[in-house]
C-alpha atoms as a PDB file:
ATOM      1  CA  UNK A   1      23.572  -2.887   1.373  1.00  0.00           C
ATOM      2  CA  UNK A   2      20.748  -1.568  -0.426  1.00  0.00           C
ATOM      3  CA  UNK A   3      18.856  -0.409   2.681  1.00  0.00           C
ATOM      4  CA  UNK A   4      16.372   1.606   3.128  1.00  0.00           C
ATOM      5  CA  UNK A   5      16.460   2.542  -0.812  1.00  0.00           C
ATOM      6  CA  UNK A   6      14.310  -0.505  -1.547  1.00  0.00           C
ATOM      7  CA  UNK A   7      10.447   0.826  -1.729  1.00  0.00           C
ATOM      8  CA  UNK A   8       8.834   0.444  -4.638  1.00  0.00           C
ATOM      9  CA  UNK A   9       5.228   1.486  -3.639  1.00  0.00           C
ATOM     10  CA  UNK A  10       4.144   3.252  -0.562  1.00  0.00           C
ATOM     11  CA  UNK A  11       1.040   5.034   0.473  1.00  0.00           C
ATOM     12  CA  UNK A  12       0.360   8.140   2.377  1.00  0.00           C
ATOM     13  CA  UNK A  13      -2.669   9.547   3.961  1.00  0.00           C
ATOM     14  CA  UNK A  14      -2.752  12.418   6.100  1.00  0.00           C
ATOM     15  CA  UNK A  15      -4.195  16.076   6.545  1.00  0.00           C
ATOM     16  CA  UNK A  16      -4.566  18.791   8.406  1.00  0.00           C
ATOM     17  CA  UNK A  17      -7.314  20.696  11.656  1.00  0.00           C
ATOM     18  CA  UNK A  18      -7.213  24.108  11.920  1.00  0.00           C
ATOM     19  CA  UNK A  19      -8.399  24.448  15.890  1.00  0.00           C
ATOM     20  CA  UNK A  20      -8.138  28.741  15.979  1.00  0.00           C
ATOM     21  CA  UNK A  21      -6.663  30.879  13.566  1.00  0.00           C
ATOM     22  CA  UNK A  22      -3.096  30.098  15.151  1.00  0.00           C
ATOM     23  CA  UNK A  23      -3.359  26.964  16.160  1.00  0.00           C
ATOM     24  CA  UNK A  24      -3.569  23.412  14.120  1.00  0.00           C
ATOM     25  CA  UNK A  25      -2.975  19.710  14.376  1.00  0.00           C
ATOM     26  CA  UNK A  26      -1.799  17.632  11.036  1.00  0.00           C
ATOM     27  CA  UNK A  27      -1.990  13.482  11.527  1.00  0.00           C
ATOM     28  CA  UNK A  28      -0.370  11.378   9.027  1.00  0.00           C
ATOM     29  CA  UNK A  29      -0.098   7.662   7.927  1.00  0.00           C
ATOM     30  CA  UNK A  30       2.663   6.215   5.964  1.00  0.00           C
ATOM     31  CA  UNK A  31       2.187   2.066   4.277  1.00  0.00           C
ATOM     32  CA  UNK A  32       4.796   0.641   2.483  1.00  0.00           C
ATOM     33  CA  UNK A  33       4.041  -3.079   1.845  1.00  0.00           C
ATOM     34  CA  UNK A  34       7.376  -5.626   1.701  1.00  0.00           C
ATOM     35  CA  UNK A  35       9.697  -5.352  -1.009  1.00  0.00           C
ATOM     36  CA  UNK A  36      11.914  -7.917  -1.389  1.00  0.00           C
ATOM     37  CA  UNK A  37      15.698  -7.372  -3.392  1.00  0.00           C
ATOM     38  CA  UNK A  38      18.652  -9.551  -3.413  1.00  0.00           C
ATOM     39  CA  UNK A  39      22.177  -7.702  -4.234  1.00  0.00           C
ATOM     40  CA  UNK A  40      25.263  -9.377  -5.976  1.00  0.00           C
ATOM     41  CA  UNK A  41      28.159  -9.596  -3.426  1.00  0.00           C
ATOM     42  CA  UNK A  42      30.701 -11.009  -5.036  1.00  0.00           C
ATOM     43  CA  UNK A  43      33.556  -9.259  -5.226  1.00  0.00           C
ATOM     44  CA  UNK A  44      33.427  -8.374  -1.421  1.00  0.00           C
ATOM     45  CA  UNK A  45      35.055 -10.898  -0.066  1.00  0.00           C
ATOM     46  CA  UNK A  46      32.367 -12.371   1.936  1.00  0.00           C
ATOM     47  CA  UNK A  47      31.559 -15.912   2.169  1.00  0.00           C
ATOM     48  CA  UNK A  48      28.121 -16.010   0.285  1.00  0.00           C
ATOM     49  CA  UNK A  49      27.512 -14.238  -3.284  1.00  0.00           C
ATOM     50  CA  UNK A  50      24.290 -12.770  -2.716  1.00  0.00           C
ATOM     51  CA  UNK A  51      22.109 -10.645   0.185  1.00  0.00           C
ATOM     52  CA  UNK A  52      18.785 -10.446   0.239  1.00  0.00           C
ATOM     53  CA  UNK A  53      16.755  -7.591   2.106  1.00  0.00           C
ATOM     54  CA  UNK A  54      13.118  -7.111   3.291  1.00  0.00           C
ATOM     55  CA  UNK A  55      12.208  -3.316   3.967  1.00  0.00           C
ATOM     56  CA  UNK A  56       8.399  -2.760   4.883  1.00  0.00           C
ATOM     57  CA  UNK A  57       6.890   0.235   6.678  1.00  0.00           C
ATOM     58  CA  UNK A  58       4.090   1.648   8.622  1.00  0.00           C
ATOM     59  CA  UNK A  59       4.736   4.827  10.069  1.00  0.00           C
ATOM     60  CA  UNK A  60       1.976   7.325  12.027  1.00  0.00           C
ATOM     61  CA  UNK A  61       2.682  10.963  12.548  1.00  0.00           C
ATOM     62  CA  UNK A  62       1.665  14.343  14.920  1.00  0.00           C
ATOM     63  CA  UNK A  63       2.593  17.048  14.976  1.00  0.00           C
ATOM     64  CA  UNK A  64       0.844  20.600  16.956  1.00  0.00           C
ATOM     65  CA  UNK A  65       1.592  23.770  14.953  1.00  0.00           C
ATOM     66  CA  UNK A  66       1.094  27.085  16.250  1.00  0.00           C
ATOM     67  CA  UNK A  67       1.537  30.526  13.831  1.00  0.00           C
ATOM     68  CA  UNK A  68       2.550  33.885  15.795  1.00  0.00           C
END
């Protein structure tokens, strides 16, 4: 329930080294700080009327590309 669509802000950083004229690396780093939401369940069921979520993220990436 209402996971992972609960970011608000996030931050990226990243770029990209060209080594040769074929080959490159790219590096990249994702921040999302905590977001907090609480959905309605009632209606559901269940035996409480609300859920609350916490999504944060920190995420690195790398990736080797090579162009023939």
């Amino acid at each position: 329930m209402g996971f992972p669509a609960t970011a608000e802000d996030h931050y990226t950083f990243g770029g990209t080294y060209d080594v040769s004229k074929s080959f490159s690396v790219d590096l990249a780093y994702v921040y999302e700080p905590t977001s907090t939401k609480t959905f309605s369940t009632a209606g559901l069921g269940l035996p409480f009327n609300t859920l609350t979520t916490d999504h944060k993220e920190s995420s690195l990436s790398f990736q080797l590309n090579y162009k023939f």
